[in-house]
Protein backbone atom coordinates (compact mmCIF):
# COMPACT_ATOMS: atom_id res chain seq x y z
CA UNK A 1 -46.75 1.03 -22.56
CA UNK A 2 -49.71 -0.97 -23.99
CA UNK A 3 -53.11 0.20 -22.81
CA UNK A 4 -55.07 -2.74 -21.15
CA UNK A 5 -57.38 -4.36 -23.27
CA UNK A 6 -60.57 -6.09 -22.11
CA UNK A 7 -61.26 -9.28 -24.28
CA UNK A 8 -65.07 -9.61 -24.25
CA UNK A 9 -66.43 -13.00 -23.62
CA UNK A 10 -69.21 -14.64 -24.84
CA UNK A 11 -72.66 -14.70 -22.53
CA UNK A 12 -73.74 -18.30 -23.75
CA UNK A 13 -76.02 -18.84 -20.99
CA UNK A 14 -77.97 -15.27 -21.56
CA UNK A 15 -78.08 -16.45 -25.56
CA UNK A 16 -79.12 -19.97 -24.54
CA UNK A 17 -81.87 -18.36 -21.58
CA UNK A 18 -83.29 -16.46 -24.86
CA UNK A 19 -83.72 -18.99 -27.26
CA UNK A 20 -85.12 -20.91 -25.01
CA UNK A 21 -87.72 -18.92 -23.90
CA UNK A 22 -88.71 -16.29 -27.19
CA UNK A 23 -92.05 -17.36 -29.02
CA UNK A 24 -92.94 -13.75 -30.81
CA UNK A 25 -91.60 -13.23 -33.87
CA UNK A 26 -90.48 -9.93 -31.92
CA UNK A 27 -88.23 -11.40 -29.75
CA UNK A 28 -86.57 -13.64 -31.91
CA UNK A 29 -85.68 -10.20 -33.91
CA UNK A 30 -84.39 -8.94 -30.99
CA UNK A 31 -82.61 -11.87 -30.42
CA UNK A 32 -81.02 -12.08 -34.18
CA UNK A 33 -79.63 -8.65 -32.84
CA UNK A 34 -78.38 -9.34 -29.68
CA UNK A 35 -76.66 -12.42 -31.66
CA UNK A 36 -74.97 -9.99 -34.23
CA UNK A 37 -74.00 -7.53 -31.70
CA UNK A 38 -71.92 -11.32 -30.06
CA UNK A 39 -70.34 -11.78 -33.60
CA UNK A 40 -69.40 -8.43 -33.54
CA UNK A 41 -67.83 -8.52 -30.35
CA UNK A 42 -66.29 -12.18 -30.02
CA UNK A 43 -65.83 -12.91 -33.74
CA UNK A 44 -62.55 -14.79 -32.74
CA UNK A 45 -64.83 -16.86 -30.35
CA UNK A 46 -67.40 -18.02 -32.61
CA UNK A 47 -66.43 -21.29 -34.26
CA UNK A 48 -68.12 -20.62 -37.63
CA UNK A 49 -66.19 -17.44 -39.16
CA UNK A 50 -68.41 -17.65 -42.97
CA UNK A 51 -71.73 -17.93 -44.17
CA UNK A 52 -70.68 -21.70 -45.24
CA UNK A 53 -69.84 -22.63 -42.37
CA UNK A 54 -72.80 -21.41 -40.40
CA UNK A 55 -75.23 -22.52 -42.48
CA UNK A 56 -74.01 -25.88 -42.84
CA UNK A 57 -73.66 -25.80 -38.50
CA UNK A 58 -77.14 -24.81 -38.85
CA UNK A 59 -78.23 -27.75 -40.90
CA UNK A 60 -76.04 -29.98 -38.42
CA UNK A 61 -78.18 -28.78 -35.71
CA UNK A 62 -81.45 -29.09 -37.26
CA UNK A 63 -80.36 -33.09 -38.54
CA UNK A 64 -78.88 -33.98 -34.58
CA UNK A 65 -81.38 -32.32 -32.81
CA UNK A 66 -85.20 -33.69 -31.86
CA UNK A 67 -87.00 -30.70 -32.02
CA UNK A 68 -90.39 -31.15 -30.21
CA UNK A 69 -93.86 -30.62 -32.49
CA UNK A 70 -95.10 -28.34 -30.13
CA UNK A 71 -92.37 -25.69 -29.60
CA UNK A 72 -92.72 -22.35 -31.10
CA UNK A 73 -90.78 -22.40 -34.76
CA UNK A 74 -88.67 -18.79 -33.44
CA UNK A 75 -87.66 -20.66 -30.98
CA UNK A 76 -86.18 -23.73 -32.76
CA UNK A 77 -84.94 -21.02 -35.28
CA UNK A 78 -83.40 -19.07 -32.59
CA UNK A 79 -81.88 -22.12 -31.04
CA UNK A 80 -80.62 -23.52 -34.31
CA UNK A 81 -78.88 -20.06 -35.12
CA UNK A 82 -77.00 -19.98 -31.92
CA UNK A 83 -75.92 -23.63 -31.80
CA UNK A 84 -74.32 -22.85 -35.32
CA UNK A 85 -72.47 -20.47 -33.74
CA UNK A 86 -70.48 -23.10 -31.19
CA UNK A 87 -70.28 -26.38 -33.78
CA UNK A 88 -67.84 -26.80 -36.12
């Protein structure tokens, strides 16, 4: 008999809630964490599975994406990072 098996699932809308609202350079640390600790956990689930691919999802975001003058850069970085993480 197989032992049941959680799948973990990805908590978008937490990620989403914190790169929308970091602007230390603290909390976008903590948030680079708290998005390794999701690869780690839903690798399967993340669209981009290399460093290509991220950073090339990461450019797409940055290209598509009107980032307003006055937001704080972690943020945009944060939001970027996390976006890459869903495109393809």
């Amino acid at each position: 008999m197989r032992p049941h098996v959680l799948k973990s699932v990805r908590d978008l809308a937490a990620l989403s809630a914190a790169a929308a609202n970091l602007s230390t350079k603290e909390e976008l640390f903590r948030f680079l964490s708290n998005l390794g600790d999701d690869y780690a956990r839903n690798k399967d689930a993340w669209r981009t599975l290399d460093l290509g691919q991220f950073l090339t999802a990461v450019q797409g975001h940055i290209k598509d994406t009107d980032i307003k003058d006055d937001e704080p850069r972690w943020r945009t970085i944060a939001k970027a990072l996390l976006a890459a993480s869903m495109r393809r």
